[in-house]
N, C-alpha and C. Protein backbone atom coordinates (compact mmCIF):
# COMPACT_ATOMS: atom_id res chain seq x y z
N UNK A 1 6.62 23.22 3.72
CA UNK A 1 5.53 22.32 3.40
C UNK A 1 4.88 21.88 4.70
N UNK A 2 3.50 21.78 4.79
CA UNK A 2 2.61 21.81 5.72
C UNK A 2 2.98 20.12 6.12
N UNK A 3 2.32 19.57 7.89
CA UNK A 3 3.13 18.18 8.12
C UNK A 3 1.66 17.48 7.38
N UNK A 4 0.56 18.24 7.09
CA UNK A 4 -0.52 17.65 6.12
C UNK A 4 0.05 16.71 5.18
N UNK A 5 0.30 18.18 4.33
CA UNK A 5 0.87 17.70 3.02
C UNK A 5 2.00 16.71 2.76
N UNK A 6 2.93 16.75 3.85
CA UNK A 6 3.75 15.89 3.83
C UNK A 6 3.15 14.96 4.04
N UNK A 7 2.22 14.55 5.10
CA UNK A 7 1.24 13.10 5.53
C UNK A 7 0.98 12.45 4.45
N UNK A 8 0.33 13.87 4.04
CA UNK A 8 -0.56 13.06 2.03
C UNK A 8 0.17 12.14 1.58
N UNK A 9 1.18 13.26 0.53
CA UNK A 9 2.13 12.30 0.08
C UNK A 9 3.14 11.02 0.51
N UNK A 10 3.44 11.50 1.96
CA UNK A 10 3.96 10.10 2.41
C UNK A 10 3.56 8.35 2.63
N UNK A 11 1.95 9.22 2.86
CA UNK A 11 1.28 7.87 3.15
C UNK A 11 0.77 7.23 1.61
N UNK A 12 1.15 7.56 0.21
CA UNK A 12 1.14 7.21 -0.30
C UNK A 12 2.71 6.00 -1.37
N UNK A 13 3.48 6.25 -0.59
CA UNK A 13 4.69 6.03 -0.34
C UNK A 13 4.39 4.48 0.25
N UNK A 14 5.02 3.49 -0.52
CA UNK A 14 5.69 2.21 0.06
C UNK A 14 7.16 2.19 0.59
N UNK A 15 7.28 2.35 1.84
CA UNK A 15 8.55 2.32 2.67
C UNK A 15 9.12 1.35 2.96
N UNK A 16 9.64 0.08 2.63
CA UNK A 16 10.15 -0.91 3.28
C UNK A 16 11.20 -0.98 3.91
N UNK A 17 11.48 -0.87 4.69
CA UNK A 17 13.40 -0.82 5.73
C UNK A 17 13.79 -2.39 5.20
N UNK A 18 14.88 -2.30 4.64
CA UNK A 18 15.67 -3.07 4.82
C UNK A 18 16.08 -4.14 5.54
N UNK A 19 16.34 -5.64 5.52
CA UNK A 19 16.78 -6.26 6.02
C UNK A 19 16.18 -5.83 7.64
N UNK A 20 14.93 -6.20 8.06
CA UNK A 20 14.87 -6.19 9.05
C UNK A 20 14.73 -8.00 10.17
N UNK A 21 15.50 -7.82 11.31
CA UNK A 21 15.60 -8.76 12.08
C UNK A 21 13.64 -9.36 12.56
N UNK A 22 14.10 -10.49 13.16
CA UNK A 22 12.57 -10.56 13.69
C UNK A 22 12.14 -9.83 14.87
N UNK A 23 13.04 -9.24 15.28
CA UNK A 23 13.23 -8.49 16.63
C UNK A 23 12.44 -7.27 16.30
N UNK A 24 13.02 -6.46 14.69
CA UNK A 24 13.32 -5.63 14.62
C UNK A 24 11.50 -5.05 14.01
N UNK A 25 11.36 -5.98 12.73
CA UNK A 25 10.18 -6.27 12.39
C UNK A 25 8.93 -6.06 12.77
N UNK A 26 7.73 -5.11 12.09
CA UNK A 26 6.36 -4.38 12.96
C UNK A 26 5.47 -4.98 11.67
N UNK A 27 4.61 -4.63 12.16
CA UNK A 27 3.73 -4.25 10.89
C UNK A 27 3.55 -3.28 10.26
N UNK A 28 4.28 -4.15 9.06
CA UNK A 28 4.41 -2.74 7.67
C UNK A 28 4.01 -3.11 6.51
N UNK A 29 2.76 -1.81 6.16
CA UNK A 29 2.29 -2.03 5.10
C UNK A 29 2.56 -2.83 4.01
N UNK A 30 2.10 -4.16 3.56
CA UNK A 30 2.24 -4.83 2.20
C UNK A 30 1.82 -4.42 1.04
N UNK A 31 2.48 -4.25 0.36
CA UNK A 31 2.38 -3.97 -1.18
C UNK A 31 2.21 -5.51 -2.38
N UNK A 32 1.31 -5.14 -2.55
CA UNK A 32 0.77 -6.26 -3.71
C UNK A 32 2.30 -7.12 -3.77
N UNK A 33 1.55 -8.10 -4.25
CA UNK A 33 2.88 -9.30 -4.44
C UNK A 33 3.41 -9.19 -6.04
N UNK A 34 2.76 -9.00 -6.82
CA UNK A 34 3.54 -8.46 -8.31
C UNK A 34 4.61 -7.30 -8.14
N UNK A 35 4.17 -6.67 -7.09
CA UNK A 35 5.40 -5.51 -7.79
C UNK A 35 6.07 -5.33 -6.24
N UNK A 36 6.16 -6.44 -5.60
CA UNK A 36 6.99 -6.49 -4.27
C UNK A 36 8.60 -6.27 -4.88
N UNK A 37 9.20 -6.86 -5.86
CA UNK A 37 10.20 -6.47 -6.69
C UNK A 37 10.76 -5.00 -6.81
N UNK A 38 9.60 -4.27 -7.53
CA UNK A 38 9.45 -3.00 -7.50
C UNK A 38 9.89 -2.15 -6.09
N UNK A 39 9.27 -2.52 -5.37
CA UNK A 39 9.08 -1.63 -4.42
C UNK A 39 10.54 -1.89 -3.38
N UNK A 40 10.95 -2.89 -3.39
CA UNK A 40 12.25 -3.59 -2.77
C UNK A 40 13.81 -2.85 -3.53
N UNK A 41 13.60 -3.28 -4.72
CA UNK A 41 14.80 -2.04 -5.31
C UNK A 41 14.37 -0.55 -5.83
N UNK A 42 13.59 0.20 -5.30
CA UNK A 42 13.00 1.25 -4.86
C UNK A 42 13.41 1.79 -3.42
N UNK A 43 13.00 0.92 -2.47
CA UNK A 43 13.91 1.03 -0.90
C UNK A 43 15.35 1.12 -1.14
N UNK A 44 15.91 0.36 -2.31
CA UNK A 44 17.38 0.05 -2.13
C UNK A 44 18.19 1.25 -2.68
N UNK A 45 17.28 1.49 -3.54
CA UNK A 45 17.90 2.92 -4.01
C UNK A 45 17.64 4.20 -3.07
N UNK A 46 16.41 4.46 -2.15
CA UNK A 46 16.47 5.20 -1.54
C UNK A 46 17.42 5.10 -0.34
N UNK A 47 17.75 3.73 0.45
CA UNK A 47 18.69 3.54 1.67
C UNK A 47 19.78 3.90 0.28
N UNK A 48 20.27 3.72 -0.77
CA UNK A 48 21.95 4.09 -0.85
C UNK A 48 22.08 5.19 -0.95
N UNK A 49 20.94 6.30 -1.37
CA UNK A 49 21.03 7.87 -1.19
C UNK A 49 21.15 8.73 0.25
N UNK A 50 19.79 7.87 0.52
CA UNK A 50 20.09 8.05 2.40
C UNK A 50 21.22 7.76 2.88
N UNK A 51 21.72 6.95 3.03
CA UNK A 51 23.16 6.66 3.36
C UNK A 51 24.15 7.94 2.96
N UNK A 52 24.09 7.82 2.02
CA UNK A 52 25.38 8.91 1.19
C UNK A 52 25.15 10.20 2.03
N UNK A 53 23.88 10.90 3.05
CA UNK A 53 23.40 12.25 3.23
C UNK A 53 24.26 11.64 4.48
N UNK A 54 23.86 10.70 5.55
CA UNK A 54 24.25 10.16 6.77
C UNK A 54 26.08 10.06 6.75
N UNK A 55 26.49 10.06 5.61
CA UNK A 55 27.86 10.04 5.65
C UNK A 55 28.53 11.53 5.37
N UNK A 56 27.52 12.30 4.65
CA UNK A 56 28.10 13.46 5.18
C UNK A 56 27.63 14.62 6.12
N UNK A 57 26.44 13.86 7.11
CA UNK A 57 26.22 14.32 7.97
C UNK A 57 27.60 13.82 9.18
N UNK A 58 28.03 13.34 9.00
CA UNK A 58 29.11 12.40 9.97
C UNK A 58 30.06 13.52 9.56
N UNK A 59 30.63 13.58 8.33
CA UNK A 59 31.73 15.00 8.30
C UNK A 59 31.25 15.84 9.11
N UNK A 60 30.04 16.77 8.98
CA UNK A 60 30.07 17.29 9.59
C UNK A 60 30.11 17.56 11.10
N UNK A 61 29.97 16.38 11.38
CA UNK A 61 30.14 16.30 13.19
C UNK A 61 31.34 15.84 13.53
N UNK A 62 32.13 15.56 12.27
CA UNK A 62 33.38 14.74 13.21
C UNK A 62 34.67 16.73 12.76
N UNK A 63 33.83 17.73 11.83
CA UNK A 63 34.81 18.40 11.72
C UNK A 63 35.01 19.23 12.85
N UNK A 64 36.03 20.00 13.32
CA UNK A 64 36.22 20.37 14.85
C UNK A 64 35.21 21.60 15.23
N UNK A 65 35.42 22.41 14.21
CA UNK A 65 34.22 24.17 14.12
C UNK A 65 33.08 23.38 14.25
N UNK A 66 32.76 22.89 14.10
CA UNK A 66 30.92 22.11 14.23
C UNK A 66 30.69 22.20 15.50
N UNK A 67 30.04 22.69 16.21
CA UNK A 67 29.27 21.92 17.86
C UNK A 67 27.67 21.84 17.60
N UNK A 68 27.69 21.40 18.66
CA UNK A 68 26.06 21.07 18.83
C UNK A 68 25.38 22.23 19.16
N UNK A 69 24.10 22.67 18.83
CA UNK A 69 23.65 23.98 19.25
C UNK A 69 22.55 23.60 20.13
N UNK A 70 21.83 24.59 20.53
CA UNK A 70 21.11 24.35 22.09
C UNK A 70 19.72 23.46 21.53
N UNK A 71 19.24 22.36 22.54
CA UNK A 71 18.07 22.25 21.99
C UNK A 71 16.99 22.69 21.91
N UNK A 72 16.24 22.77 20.55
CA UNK A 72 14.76 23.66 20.32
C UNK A 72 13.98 22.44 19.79
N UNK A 73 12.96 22.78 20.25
CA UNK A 73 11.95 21.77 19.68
C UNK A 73 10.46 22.67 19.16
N UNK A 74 9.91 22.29 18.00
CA UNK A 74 8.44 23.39 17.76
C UNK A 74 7.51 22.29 17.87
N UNK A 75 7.75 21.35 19.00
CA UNK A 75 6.64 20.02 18.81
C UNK A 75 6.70 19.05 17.77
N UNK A 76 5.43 19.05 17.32
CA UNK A 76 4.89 18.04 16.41
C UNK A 76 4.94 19.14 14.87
N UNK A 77 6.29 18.73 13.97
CA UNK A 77 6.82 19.42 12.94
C UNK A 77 5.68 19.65 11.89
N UNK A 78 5.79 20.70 11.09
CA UNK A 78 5.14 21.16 10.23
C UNK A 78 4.12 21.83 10.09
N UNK A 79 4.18 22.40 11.20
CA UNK A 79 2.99 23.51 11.67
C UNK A 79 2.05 22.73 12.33
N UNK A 80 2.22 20.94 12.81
CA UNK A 80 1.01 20.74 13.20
C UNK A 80 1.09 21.16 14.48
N UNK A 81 1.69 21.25 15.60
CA UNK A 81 1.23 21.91 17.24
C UNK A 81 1.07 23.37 16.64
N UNK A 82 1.67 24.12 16.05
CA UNK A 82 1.38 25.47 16.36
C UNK A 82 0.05 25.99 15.80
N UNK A 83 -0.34 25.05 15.05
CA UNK A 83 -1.74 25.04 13.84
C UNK A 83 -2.36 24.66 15.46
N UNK A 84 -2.55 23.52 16.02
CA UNK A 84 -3.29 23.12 16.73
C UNK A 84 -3.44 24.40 18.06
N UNK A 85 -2.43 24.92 18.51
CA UNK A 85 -2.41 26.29 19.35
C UNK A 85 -2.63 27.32 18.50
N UNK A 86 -2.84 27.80 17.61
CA UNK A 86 -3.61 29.04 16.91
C UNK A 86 -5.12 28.57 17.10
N UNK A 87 -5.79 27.26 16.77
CA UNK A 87 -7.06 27.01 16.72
C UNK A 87 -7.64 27.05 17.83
N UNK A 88 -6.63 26.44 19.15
CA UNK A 88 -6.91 26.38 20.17
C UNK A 88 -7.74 27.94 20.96
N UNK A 89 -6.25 28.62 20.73
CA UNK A 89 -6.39 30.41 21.23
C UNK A 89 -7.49 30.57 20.43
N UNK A 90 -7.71 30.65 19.42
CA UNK A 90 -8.51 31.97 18.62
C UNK A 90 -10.06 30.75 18.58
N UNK A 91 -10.66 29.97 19.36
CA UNK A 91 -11.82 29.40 19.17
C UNK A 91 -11.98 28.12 20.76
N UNK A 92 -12.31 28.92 21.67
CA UNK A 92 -12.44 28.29 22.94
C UNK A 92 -12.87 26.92 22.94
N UNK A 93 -13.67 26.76 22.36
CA UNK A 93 -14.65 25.56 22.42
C UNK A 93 -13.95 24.07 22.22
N UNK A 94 -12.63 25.00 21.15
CA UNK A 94 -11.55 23.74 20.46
C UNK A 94 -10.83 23.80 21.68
N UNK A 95 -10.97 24.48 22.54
CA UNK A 95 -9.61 24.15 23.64
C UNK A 95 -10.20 23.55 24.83
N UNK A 96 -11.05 23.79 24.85
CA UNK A 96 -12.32 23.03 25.71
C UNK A 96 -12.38 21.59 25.37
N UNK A 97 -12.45 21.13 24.34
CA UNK A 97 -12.69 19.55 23.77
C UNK A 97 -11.31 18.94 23.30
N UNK A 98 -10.58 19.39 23.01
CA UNK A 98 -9.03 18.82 22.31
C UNK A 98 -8.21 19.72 23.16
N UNK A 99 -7.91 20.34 24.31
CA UNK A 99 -6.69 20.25 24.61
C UNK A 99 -5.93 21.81 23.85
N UNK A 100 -5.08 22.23 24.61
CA UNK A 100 -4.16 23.67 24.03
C UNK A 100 -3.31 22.82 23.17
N UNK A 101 -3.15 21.91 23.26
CA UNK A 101 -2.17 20.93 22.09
C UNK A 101 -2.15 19.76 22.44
N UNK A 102 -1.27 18.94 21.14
CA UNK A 102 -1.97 17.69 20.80
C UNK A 102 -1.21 16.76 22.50
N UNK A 103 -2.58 15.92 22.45
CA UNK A 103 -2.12 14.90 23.39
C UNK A 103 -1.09 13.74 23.33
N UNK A 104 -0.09 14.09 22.23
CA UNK A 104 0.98 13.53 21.76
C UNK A 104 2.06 14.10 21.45
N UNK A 105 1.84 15.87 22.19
CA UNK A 105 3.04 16.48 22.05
C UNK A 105 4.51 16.01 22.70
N UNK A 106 4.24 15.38 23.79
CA UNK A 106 5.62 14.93 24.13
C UNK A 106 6.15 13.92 23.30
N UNK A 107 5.45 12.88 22.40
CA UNK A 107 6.36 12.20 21.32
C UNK A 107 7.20 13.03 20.67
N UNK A 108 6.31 13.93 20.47
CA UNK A 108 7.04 15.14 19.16
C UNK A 108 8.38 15.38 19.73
N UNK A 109 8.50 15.72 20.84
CA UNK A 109 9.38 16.33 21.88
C UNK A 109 10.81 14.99 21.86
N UNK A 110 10.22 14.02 22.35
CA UNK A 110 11.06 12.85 22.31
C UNK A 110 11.96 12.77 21.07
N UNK A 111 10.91 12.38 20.34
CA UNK A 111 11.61 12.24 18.43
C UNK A 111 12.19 13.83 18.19
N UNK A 112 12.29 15.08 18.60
CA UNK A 112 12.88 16.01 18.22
C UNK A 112 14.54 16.11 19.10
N UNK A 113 14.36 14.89 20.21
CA UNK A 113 15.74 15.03 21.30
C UNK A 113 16.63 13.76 20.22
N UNK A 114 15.75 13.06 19.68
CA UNK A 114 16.86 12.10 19.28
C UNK A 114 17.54 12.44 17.71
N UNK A 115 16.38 12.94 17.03
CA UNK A 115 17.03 14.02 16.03
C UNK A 115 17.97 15.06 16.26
N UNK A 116 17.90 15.87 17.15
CA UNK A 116 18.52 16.85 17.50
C UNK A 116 19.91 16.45 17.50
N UNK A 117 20.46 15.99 18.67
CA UNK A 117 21.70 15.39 18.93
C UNK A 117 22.00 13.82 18.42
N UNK A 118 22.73 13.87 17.21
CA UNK A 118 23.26 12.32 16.49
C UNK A 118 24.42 11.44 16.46
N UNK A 119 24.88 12.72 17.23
CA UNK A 119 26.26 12.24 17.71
C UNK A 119 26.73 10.55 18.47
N UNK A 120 27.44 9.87 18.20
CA UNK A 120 27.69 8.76 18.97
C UNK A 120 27.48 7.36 17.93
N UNK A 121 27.29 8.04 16.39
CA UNK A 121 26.86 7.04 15.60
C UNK A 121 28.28 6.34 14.96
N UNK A 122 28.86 5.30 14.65
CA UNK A 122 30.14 4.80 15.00
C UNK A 122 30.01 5.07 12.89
N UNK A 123 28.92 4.84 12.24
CA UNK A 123 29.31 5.06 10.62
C UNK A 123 27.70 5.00 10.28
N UNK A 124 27.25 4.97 8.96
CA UNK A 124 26.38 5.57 8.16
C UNK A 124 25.45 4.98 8.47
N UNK A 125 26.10 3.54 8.63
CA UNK A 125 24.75 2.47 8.55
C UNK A 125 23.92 2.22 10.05
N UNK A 126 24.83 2.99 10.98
CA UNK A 126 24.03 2.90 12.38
C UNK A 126 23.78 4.14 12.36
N UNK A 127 24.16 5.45 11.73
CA UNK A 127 22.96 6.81 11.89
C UNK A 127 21.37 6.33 11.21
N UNK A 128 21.58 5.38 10.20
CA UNK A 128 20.43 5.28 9.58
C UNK A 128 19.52 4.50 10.42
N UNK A 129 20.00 3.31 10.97
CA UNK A 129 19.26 2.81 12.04
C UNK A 129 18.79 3.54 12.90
N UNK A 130 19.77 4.07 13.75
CA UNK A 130 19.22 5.23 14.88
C UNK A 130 17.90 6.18 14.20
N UNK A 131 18.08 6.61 13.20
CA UNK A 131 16.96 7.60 12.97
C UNK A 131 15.70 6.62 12.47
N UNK A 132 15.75 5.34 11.96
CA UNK A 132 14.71 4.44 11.85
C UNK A 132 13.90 3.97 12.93
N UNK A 133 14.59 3.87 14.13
CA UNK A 133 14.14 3.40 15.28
C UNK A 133 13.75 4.63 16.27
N UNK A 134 14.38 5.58 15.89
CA UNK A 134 13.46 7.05 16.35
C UNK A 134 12.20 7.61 15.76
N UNK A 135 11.85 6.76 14.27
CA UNK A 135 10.66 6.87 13.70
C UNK A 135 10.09 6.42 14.51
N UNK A 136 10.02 4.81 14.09
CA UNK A 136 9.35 3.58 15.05
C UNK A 136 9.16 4.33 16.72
N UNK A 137 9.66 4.33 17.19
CA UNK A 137 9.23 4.79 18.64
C UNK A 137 8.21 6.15 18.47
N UNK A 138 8.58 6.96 17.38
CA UNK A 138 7.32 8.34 17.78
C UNK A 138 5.95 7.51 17.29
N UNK A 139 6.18 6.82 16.45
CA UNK A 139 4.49 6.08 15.49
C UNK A 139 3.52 5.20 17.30
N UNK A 140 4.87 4.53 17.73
CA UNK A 140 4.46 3.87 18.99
C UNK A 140 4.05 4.53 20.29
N UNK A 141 4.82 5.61 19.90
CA UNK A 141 4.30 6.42 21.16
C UNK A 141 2.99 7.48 21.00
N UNK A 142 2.32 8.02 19.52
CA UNK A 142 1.41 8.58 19.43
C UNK A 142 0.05 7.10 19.32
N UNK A 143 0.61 5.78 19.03
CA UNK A 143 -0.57 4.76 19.43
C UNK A 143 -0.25 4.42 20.95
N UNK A 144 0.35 4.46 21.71
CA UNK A 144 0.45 4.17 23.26
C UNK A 144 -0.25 5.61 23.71
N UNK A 145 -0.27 6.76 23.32
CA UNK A 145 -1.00 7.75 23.94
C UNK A 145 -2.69 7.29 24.05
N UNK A 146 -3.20 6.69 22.78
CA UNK A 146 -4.34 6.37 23.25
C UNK A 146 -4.82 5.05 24.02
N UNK A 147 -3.50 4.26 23.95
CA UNK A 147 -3.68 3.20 24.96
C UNK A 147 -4.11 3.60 26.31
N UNK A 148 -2.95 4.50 26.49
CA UNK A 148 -2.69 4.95 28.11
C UNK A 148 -4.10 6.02 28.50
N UNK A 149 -4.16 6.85 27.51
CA UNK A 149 -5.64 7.80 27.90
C UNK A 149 -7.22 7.45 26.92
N UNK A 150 -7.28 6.44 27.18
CA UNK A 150 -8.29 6.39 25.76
C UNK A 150 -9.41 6.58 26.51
N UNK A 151 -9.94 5.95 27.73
CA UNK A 151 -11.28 6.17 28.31
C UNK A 151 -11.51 7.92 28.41
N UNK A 152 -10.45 8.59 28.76
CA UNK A 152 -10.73 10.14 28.80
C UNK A 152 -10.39 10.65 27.51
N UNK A 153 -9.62 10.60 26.63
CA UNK A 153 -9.66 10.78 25.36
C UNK A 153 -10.96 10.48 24.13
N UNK A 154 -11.50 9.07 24.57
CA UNK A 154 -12.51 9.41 23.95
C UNK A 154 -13.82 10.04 24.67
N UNK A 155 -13.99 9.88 25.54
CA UNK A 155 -15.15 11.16 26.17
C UNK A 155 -14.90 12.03 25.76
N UNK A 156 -13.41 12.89 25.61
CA UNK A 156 -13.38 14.26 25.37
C UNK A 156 -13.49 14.82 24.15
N UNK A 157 -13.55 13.83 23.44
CA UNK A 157 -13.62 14.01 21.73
C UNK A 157 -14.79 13.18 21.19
N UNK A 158 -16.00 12.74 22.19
CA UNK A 158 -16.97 12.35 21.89
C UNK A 158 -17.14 11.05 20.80
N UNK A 159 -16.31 10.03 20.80
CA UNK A 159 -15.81 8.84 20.00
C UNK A 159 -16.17 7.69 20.43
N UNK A 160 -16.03 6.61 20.46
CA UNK A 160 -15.60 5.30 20.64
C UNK A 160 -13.96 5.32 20.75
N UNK A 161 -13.88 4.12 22.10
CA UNK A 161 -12.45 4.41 22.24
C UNK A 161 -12.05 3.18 21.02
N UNK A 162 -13.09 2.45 20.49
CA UNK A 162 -12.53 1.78 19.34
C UNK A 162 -12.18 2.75 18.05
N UNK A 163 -12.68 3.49 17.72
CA UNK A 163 -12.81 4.83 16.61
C UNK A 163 -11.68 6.32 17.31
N UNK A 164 -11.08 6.39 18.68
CA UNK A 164 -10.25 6.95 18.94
C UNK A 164 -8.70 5.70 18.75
N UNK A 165 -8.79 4.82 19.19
CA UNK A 165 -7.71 3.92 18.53
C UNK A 165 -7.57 3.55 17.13
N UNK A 166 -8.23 3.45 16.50
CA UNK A 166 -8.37 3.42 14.91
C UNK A 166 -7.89 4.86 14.13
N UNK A 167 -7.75 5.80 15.04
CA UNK A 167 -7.55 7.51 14.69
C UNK A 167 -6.16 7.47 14.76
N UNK A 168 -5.94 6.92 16.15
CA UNK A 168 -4.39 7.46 16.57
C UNK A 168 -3.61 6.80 16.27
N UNK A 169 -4.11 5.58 15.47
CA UNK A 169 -3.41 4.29 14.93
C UNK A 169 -2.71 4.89 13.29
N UNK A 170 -3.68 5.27 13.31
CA UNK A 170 -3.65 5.75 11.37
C UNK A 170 -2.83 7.05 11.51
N UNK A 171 -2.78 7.80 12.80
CA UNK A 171 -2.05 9.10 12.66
C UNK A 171 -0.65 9.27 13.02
N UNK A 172 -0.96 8.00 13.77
CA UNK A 172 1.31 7.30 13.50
C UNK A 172 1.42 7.22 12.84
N UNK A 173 1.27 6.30 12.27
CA UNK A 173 1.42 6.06 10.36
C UNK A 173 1.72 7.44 10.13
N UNK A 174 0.83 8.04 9.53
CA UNK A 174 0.97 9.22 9.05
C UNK A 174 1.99 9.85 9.64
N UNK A 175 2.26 10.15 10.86
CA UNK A 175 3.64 10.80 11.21
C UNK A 175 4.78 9.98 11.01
N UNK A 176 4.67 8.67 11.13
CA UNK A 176 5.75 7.97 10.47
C UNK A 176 6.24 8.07 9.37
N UNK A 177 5.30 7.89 8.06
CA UNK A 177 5.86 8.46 6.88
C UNK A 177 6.12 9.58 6.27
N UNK A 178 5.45 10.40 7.22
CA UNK A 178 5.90 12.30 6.78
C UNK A 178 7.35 12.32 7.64
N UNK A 179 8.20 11.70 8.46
CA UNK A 179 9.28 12.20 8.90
C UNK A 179 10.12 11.07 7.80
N UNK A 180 9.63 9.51 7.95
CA UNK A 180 10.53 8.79 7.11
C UNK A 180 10.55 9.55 5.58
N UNK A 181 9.46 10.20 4.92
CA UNK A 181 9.97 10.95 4.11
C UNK A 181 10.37 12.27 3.86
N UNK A 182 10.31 12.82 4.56
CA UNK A 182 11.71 14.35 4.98
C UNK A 182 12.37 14.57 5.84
N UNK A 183 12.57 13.49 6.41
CA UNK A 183 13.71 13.99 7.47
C UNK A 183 15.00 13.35 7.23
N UNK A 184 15.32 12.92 6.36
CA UNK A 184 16.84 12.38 6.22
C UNK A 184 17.66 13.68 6.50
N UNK A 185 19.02 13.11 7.16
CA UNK A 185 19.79 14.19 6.86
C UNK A 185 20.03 15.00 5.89
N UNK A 186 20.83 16.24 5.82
CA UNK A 186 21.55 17.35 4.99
C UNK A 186 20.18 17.13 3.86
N UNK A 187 18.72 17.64 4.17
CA UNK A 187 18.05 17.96 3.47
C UNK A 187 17.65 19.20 3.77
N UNK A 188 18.08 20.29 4.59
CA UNK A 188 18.10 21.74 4.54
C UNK A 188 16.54 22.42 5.17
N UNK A 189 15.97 20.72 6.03
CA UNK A 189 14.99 21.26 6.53
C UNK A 189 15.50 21.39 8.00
N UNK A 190 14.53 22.33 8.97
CA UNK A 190 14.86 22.56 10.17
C UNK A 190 14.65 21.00 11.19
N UNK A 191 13.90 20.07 10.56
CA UNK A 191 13.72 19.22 11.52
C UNK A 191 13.84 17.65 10.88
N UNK A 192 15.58 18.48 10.45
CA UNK A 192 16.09 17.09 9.57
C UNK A 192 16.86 16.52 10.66
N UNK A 193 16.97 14.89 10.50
CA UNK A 193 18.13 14.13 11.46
C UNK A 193 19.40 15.05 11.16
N UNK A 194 19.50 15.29 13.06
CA UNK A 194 21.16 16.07 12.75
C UNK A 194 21.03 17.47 12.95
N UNK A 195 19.47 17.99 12.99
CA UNK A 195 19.77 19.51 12.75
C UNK A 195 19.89 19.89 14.25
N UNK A 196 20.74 19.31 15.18
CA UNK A 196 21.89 19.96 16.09
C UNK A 196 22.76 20.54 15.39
N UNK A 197 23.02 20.16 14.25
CA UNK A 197 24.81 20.77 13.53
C UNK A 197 24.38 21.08 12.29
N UNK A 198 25.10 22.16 11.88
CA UNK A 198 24.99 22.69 10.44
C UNK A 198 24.34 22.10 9.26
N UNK A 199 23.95 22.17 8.61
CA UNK A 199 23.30 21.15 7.58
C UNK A 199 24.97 20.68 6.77
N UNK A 200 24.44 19.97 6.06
CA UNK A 200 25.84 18.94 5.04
C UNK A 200 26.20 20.22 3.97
């Protein structure tokens, strides 16, 4: 499934994390106040499934034949860097104005090192954290990319750097909820939490 399609559907998705601290706490989408109910034991049922994958992602790392395998990364998952390097190669003009790939490939890269290797998680409920807070940091780090380059980012894409922050704002998001919704462990995708080690 394309990281589009996953975007689509995810960003239609009310995600609420759990019990979060004030520390911990961002801004996350509100869902109408009638069916805040709804959507709260909706999370609760998805963290006790999630959980259950995170606990037997843990078998599998604590069994001895398991090791870690080398790290690979394909970027920004779901065909979006390699989509963005096919368009690039095969139409100059796109590589001329946007770059051989996205100017947020090293998030991809980051969030694929902390997925990769999960090892060090003491039980279920801190793999689930760990991979929550490896969301949170890629969403932050594809909106800090246009913090950090926005005066040349938007020249190069002919924008407002208010209308290039409003882009890259909305396209965390979007990568936030296309990984918060397929990447749990032992879901048999290549760029599931954990896929250092065998799937569950």
């Amino acid at each position: 499934m394309s990281f589009w399609v996953l975007s689509g559907v995810a960003l239609q998705l009310v995600l609420l994390p759990e019990n979060l601290s004030a520390q911990q706490s961002e801004a996350i989408p509100e869902a109408p106040a009638t069916s805040m109910m709804d959507h709260l034991e909706l999370d609760q049922w998805g963290r006790f499934w999630e959980l259950m994958a995170h606990e037997r992602l843990l078998a599998v790392i604590a069994a001895p034949k398991n090791t870690l395998s080398p790290f690979t990364s394909d970027g920004c998952s779901g065909g979006f860097s390699s989509s963005w390097e096919q368009i690039a190669g095969y139409w100059p003009g796109f590589a001329d104005r946007y770059q051989q790939e996205p100017p947020f490939e090293s998030c991809c890269i980051t969030h694929d090192r902390a997925y990769h290797d999960t090892t060090g998680a003491a039980d279920a409920a801190y793999s689930y954290g760990a991979r929550l807070r490896a969301d949170r940091e890629l969403r932050h780090c594809v909106w800090q990319t246009a913090q950090d380059q926005r005066a040349e980012l938007a020249r190069l894409y002919s924008v407002s750097e208010e209308v290039l922050e409003l882009g890259f704002g909305q396209l965390g998001w979007a990568m936030f909820y296309a990984v918060r919704f397929g990447g749990q462990p032992c879901s048999g995708l290549s760029w599931r939490w954990g896929y250092g080690y065998p799937d569950c």
